[in-house]
PDB file of N, CA and C in Angstrom:
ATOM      1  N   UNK A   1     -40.529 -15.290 -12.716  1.00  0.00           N
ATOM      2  CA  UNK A   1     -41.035 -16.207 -11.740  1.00  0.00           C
ATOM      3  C   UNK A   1     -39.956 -17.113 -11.183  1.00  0.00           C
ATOM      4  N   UNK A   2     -38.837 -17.472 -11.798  1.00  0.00           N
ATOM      5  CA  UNK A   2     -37.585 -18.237 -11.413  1.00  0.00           C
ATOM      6  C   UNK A   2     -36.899 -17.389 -10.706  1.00  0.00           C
ATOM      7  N   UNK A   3     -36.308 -17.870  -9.686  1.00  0.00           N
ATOM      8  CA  UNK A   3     -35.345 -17.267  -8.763  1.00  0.00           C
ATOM      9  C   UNK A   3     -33.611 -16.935  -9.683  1.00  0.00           C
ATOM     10  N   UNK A   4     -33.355 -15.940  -9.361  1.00  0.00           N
ATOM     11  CA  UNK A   4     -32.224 -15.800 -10.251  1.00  0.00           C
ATOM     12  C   UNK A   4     -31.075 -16.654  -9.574  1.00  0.00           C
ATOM     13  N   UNK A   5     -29.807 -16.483 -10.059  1.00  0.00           N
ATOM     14  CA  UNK A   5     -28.588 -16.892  -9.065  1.00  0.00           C
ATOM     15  C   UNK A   5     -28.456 -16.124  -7.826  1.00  0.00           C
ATOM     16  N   UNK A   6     -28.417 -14.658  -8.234  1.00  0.00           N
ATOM     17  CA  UNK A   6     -27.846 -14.303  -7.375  1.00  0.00           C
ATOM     18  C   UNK A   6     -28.814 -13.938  -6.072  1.00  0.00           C
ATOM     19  N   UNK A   7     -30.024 -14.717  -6.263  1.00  0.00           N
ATOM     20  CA  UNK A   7     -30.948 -14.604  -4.831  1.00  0.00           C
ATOM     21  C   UNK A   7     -30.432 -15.979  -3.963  1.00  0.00           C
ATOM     22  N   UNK A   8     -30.474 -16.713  -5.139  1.00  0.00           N
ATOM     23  CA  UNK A   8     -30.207 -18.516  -4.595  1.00  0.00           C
ATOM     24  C   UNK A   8     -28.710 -18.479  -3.742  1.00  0.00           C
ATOM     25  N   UNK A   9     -27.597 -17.860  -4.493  1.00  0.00           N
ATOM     26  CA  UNK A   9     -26.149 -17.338  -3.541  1.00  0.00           C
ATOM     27  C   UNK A   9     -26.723 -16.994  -2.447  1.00  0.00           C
ATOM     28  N   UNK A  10     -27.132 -15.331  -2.113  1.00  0.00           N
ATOM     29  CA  UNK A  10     -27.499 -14.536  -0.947  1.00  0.00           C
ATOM     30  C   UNK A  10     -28.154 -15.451   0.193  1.00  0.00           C
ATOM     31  N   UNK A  11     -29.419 -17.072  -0.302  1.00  0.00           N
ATOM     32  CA  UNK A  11     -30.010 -17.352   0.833  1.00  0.00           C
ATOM     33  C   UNK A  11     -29.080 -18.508   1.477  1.00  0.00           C
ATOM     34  N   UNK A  12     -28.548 -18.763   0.305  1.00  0.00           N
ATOM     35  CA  UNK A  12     -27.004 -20.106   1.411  1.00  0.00           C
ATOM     36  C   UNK A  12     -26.036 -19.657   2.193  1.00  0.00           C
ATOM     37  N   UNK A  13     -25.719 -18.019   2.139  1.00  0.00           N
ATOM     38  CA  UNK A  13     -24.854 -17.849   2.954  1.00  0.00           C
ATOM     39  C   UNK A  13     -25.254 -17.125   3.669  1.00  0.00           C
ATOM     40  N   UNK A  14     -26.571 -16.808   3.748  1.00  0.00           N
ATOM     41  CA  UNK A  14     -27.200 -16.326   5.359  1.00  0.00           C
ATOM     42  C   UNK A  14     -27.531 -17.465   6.612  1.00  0.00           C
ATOM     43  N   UNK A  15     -27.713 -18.811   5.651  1.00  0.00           N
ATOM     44  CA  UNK A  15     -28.057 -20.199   6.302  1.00  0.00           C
ATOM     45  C   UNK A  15     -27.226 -20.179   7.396  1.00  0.00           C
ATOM     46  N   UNK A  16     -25.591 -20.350   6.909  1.00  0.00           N
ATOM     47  CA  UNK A  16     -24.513 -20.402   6.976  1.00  0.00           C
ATOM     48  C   UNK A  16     -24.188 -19.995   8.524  1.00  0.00           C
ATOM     49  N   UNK A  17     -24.877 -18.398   8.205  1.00  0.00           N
ATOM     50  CA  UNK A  17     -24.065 -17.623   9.703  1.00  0.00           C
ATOM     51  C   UNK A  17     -25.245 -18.017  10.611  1.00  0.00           C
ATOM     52  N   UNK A  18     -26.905 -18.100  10.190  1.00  0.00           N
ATOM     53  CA  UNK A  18     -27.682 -18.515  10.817  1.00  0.00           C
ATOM     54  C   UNK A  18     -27.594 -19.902  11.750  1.00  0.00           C
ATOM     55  N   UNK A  19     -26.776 -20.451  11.256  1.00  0.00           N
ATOM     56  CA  UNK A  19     -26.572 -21.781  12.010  1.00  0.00           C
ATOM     57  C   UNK A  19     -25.740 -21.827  12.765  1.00  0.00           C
ATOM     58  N   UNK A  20     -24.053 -21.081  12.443  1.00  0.00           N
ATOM     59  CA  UNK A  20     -23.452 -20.400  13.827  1.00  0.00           C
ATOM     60  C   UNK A  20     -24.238 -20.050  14.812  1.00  0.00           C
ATOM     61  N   UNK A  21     -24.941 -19.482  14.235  1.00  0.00           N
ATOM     62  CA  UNK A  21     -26.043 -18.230  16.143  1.00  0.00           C
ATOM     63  C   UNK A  21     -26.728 -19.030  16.471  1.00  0.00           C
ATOM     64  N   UNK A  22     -26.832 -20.248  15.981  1.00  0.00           N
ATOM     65  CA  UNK A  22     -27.489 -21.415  16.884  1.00  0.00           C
ATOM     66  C   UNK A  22     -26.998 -22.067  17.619  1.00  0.00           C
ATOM     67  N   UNK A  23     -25.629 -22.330  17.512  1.00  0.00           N
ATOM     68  CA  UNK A  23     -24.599 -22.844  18.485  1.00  0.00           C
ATOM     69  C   UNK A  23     -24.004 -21.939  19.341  1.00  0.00           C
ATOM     70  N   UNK A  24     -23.998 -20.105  19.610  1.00  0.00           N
ATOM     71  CA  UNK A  24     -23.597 -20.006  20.523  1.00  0.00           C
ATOM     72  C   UNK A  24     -24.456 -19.685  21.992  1.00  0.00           C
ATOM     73  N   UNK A  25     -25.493 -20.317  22.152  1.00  0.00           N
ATOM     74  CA  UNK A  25     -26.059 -20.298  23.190  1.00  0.00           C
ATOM     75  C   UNK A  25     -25.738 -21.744  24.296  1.00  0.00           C
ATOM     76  N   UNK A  26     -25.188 -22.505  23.110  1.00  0.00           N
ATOM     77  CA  UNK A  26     -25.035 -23.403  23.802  1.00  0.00           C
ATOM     78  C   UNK A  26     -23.297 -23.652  24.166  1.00  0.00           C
ATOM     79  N   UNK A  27     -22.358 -22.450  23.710  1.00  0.00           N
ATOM     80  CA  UNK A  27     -21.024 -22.461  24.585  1.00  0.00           C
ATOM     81  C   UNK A  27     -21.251 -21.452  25.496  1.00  0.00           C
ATOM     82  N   UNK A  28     -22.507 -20.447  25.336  1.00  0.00           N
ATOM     83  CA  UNK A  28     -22.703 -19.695  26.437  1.00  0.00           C
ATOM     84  C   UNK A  28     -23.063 -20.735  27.536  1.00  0.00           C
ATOM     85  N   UNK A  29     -23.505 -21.438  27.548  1.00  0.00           N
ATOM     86  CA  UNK A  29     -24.336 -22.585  28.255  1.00  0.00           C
ATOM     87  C   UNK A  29     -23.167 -22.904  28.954  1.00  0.00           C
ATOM     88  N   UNK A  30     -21.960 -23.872  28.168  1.00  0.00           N
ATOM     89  CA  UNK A  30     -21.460 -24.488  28.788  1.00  0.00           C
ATOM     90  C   UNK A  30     -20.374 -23.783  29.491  1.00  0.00           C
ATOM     91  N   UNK A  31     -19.742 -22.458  28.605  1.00  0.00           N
ATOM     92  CA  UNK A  31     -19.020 -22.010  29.515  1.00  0.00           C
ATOM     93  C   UNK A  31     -19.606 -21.687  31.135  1.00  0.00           C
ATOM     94  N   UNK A  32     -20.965 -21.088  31.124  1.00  0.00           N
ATOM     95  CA  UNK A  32     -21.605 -21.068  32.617  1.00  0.00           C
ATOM     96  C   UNK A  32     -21.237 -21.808  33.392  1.00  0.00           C
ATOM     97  N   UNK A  33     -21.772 -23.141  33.098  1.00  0.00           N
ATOM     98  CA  UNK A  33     -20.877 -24.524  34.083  1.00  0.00           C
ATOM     99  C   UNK A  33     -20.273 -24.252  34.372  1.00  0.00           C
ATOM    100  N   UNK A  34     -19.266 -24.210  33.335  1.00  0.00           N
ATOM    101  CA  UNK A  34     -18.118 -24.289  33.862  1.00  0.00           C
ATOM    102  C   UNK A  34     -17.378 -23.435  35.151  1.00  0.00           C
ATOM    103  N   UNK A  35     -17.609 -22.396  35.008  1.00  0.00           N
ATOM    104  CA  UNK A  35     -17.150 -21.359  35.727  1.00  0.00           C
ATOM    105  C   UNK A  35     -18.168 -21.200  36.623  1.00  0.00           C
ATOM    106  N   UNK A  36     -18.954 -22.103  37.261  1.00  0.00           N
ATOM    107  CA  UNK A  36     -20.260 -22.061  38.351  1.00  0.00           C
ATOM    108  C   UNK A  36     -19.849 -23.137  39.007  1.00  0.00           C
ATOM    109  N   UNK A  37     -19.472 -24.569  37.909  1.00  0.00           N
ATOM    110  CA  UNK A  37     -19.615 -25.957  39.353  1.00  0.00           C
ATOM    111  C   UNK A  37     -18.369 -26.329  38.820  1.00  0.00           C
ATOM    112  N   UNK A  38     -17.680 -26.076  37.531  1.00  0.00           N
ATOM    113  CA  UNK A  38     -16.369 -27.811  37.039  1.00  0.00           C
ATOM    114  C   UNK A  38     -15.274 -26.791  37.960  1.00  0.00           C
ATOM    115  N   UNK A  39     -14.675 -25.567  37.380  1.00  0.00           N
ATOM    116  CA  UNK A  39     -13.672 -24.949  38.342  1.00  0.00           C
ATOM    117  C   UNK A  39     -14.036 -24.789  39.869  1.00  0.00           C
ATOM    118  N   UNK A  40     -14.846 -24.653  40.312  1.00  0.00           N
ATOM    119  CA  UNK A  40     -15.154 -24.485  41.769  1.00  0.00           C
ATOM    120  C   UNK A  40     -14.615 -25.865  42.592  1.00  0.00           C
ATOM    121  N   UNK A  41     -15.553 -27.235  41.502  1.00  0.00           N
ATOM    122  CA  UNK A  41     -14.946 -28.049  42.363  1.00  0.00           C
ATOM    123  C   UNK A  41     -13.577 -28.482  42.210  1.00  0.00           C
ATOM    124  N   UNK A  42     -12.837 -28.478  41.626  1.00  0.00           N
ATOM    125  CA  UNK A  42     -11.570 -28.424  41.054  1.00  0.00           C
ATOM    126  C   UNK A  42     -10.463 -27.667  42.150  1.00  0.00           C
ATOM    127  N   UNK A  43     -11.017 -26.632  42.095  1.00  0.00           N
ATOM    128  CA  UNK A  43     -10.567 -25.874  43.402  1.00  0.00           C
ATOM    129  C   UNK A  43     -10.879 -26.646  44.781  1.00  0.00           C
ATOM    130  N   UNK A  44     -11.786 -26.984  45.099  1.00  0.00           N
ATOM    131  CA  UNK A  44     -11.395 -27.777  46.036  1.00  0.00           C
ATOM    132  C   UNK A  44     -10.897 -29.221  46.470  1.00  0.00           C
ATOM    133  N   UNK A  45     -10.698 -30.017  45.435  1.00  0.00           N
ATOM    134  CA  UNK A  45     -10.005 -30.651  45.139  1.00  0.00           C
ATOM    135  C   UNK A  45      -8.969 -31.055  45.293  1.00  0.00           C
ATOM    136  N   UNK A  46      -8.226 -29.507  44.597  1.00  0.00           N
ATOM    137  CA  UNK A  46      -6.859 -29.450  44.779  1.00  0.00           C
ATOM    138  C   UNK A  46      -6.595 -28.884  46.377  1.00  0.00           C
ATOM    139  N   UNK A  47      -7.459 -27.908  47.479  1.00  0.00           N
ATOM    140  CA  UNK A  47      -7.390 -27.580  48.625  1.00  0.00           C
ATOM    141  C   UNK A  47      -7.320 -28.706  49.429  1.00  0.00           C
ATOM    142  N   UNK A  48      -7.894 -29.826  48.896  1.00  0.00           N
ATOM    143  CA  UNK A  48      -8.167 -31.185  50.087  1.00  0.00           C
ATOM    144  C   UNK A  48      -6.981 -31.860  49.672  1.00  0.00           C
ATOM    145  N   UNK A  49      -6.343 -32.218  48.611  1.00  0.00           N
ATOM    146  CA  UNK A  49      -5.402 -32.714  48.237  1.00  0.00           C
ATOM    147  C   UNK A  49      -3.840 -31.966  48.918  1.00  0.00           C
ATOM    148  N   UNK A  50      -4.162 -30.994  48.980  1.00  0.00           N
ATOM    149  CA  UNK A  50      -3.046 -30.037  49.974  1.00  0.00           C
ATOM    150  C   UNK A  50      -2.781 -30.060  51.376  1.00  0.00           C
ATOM    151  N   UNK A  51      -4.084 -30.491  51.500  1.00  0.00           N
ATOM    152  CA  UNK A  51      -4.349 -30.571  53.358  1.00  0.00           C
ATOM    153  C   UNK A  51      -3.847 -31.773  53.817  1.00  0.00           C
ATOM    154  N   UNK A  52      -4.680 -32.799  53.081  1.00  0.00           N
ATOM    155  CA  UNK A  52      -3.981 -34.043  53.332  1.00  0.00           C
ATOM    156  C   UNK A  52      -2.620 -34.506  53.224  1.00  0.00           C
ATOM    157  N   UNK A  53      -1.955 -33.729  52.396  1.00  0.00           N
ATOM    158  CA  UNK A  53      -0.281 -33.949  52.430  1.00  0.00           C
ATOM    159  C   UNK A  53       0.193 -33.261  53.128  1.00  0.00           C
ATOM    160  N   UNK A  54      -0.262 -32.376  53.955  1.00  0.00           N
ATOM    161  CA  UNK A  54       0.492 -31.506  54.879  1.00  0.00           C
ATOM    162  C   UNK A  54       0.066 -32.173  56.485  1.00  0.00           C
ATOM    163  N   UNK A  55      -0.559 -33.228  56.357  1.00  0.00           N
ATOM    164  CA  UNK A  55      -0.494 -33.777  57.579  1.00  0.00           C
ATOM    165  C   UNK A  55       0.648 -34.009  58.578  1.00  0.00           C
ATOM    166  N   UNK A  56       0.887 -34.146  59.458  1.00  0.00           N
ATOM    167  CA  UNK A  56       1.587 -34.497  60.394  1.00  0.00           C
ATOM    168  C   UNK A  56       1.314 -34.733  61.649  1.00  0.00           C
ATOM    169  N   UNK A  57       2.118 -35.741  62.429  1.00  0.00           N
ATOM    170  CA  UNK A  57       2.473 -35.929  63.848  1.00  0.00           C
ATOM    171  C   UNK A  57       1.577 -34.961  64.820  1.00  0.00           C
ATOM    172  N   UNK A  58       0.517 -35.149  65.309  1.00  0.00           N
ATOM    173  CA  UNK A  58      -0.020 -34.275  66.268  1.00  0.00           C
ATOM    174  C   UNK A  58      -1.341 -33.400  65.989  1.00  0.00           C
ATOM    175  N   UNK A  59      -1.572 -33.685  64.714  1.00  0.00           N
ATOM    176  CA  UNK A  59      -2.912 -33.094  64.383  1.00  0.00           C
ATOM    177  C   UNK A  59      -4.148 -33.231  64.743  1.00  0.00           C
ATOM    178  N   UNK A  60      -4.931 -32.413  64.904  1.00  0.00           N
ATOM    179  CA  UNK A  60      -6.169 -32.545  65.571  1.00  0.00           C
ATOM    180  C   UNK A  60      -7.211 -32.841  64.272  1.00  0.00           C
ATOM    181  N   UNK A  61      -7.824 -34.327  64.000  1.00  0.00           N
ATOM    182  CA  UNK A  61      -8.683 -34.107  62.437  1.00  0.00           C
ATOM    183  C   UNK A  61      -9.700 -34.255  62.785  1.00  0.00           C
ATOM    184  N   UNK A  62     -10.328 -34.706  61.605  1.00  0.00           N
ATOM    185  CA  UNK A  62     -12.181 -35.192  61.650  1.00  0.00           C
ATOM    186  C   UNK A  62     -12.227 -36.007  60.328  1.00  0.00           C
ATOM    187  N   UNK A  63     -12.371 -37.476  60.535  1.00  0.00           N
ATOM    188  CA  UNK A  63     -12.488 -37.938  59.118  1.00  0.00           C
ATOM    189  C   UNK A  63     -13.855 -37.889  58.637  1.00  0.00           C
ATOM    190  N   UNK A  64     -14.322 -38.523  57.442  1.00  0.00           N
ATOM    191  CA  UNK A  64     -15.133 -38.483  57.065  1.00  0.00           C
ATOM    192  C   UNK A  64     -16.495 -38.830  57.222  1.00  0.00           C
ATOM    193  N   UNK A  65     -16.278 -39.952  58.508  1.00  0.00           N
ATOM    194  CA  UNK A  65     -17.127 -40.457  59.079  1.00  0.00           C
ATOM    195  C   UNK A  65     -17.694 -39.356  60.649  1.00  0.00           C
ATOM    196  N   UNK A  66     -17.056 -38.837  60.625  1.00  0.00           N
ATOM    197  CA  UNK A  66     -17.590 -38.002  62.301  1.00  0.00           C
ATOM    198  C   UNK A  66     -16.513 -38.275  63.055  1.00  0.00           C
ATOM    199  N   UNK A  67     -15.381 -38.869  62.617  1.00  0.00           N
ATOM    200  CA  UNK A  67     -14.369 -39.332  64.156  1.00  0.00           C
ATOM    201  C   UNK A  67     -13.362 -38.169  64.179  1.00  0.00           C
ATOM    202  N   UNK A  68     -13.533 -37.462  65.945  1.00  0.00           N
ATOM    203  CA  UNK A  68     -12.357 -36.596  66.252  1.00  0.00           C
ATOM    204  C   UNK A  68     -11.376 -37.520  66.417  1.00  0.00           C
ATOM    205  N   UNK A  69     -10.316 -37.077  66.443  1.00  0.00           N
ATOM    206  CA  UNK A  69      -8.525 -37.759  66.728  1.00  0.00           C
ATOM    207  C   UNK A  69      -7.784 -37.048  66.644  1.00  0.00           C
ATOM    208  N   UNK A  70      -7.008 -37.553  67.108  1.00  0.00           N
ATOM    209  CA  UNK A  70      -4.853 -37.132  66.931  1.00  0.00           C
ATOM    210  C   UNK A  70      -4.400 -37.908  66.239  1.00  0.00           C
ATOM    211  N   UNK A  71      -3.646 -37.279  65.244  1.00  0.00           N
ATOM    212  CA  UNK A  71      -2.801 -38.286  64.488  1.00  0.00           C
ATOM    213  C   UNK A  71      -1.735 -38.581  65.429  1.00  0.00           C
ATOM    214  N   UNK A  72      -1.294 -39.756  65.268  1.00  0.00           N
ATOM    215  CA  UNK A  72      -0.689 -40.178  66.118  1.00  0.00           C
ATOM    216  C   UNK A  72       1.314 -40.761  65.637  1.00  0.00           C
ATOM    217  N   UNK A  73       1.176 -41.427  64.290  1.00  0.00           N
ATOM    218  CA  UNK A  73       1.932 -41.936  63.618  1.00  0.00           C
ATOM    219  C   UNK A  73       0.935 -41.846  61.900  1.00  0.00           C
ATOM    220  N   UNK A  74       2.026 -41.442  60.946  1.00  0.00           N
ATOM    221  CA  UNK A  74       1.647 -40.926  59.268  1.00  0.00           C
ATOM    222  C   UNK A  74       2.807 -41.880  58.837  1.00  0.00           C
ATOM    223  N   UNK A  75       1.523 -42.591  57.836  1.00  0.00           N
ATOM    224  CA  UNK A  75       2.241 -43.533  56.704  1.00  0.00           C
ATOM    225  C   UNK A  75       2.413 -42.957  55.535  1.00  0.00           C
ATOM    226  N   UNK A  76       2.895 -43.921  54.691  1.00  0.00           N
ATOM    227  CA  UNK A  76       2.591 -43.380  53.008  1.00  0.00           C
ATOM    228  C   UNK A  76       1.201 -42.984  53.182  1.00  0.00           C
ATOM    229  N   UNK A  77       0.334 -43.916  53.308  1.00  0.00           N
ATOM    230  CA  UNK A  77      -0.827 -43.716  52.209  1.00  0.00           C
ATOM    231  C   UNK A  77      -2.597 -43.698  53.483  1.00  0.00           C
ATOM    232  N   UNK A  78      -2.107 -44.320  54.521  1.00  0.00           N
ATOM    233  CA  UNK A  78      -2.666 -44.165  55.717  1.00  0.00           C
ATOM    234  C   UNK A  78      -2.252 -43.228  56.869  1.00  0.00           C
ATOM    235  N   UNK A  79      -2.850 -43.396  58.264  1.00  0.00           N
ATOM    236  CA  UNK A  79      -2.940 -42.245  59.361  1.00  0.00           C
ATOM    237  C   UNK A  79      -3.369 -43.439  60.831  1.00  0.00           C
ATOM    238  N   UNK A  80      -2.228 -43.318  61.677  1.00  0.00           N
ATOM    239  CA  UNK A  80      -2.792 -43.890  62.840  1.00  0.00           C
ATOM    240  C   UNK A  80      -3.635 -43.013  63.685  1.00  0.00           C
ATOM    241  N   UNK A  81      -4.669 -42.847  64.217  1.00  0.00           N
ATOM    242  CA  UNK A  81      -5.403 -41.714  64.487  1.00  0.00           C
ATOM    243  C   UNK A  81      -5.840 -42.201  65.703  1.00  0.00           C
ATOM    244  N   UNK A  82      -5.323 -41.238  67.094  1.00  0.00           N
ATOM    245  CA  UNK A  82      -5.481 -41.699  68.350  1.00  0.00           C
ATOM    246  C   UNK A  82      -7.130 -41.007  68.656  1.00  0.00           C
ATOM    247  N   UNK A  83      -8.262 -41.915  69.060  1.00  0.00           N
ATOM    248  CA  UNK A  83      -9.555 -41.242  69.153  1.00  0.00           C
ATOM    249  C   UNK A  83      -9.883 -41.555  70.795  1.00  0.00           C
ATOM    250  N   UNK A  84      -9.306 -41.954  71.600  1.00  0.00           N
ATOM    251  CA  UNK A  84      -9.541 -41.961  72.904  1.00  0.00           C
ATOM    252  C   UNK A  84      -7.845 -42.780  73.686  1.00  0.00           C
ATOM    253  N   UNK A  85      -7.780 -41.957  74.978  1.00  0.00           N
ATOM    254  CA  UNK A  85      -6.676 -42.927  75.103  1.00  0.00           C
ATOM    255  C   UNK A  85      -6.448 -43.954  75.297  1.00  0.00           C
ATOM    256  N   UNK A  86      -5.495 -44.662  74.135  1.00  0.00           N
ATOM    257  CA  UNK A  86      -5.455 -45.327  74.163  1.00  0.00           C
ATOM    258  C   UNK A  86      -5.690 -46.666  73.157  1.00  0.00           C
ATOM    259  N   UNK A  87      -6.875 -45.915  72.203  1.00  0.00           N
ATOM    260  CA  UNK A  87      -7.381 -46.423  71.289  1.00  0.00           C
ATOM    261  C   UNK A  87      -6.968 -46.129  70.027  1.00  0.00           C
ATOM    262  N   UNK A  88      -6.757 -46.556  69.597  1.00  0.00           N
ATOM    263  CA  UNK A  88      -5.879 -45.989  67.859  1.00  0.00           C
ATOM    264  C   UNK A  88      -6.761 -46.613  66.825  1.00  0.00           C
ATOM    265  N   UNK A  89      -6.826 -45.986  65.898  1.00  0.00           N
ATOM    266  CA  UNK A  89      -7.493 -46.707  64.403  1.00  0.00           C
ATOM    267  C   UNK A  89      -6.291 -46.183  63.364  1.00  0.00           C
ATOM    268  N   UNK A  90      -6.315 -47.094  62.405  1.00  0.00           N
ATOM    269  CA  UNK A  90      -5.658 -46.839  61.191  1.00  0.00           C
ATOM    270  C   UNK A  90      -6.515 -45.989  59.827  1.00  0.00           C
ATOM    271  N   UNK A  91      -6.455 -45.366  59.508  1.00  0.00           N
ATOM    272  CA  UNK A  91      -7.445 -44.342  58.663  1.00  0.00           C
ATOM    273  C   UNK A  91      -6.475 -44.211  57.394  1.00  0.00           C
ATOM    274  N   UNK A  92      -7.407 -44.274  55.903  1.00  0.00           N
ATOM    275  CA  UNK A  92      -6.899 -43.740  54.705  1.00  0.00           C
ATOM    276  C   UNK A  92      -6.710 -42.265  54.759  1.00  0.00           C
ATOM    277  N   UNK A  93      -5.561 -41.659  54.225  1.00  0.00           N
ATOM    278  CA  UNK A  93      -5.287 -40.510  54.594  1.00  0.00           C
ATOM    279  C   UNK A  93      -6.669 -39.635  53.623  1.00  0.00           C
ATOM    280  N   UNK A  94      -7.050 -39.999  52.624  1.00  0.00           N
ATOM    281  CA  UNK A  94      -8.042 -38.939  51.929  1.00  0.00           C
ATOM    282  C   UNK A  94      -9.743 -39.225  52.717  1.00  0.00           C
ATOM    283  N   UNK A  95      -9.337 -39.788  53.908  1.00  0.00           N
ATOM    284  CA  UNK A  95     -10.774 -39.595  54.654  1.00  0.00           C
ATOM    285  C   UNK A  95     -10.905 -38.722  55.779  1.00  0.00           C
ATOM    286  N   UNK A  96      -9.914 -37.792  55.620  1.00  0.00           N
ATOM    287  CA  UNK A  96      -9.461 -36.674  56.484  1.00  0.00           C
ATOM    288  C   UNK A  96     -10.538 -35.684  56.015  1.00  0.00           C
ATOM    289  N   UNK A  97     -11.368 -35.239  56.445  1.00  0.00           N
ATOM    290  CA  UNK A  97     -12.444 -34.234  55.753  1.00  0.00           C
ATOM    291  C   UNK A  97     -11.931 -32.457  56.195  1.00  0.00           C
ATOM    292  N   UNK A  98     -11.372 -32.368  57.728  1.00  0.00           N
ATOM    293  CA  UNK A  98     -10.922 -31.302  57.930  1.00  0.00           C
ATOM    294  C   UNK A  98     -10.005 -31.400  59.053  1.00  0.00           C
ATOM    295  N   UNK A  99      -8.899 -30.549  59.034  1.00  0.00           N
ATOM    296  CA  UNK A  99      -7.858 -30.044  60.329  1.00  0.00           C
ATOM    297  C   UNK A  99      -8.570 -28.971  61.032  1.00  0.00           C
ATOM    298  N   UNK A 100      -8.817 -30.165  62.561  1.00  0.00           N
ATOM    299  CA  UNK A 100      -9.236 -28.905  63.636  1.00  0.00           C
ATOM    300  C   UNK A 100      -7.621 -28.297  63.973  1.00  0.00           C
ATOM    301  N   UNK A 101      -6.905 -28.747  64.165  1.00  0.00           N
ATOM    302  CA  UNK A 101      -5.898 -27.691  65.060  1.00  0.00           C
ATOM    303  C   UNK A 101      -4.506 -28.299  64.514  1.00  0.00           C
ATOM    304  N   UNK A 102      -3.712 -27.541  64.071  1.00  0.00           N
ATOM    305  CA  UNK A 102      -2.410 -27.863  63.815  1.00  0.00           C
ATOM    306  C   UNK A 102      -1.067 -27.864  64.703  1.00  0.00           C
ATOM    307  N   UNK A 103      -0.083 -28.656  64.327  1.00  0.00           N
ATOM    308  CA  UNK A 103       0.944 -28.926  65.831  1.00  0.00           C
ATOM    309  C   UNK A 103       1.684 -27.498  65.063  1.00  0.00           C
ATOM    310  N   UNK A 104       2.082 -26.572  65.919  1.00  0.00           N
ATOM    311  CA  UNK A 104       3.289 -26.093  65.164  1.00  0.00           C
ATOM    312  C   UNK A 104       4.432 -26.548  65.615  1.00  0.00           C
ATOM    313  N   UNK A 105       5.843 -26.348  64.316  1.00  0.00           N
ATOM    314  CA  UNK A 105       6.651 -26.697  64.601  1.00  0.00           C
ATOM    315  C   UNK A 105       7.848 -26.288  65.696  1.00  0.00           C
ATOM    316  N   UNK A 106       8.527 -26.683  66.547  1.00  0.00           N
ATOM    317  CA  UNK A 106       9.337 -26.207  67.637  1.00  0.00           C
ATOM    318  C   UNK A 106      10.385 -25.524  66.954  1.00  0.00           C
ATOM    319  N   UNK A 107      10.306 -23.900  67.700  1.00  0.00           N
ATOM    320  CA  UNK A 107      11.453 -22.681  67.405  1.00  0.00           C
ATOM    321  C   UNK A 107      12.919 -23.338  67.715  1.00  0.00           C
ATOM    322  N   UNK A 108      13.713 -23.075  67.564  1.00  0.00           N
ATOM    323  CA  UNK A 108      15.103 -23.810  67.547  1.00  0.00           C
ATOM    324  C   UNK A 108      15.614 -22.674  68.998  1.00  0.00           C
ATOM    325  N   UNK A 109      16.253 -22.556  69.813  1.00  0.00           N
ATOM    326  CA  UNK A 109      16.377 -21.191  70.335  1.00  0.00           C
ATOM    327  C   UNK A 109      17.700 -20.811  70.576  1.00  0.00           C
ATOM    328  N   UNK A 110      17.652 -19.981  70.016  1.00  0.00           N
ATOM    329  CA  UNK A 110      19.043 -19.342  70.059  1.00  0.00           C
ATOM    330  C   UNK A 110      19.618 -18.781  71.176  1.00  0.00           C
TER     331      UNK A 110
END
């Protein structure tokens, strides 16, 4: 009627792995996230962070608010942004949401 040892061994180390397989649904879980929303946005992130440093002299933007412009003059950390002639605003450069049209640079000519 007493349980021997070696039943009492066998049911602690089934516990054991039983309680592992309870935790991997939940790195299945999180790896999902991850690879659905944390890298995705990350990726763009780093795309907006690229754009905005590649600004220059003559760009056609759209900040964040709805305003078309020309950049006009690029600071460190701001953007003079010509939106009618004549009219200039000063803009934080990370409120640049997208580049409509880029200046290219002048061929040298040989």
């Amino acid at each position: 009627m007493f349980a021997t040892p070696a039943y009492a061994q066998a049911a602690g180390s089934a516990g054991s792995g039983a309680a592992f397989a309870q935790f991997i649904p939940l790195i299945l879980i999180f790896a999902i996230m991850y690879f659905l929303m944390i890298r995705p946005q990350q990726k763009r992130a780093k795309q907006h962070r690229e754009m905005v440093a590649a600004l220059k002299k003559g760009d056609q933007v759209v900040t964040q608010g709805g305003i078309l412009g020309k950049v006009v003059a690029v600071h460190d950390d701001q953007l003079e942004v010509e939106i009618s002639q004549g009219v200039r605003v000063r803009i934080i450069r990370g409120t640049v949401s997208q580049v409509i049209s880029k200046t290219e640079p002048v061929a040298a000519n040989s």
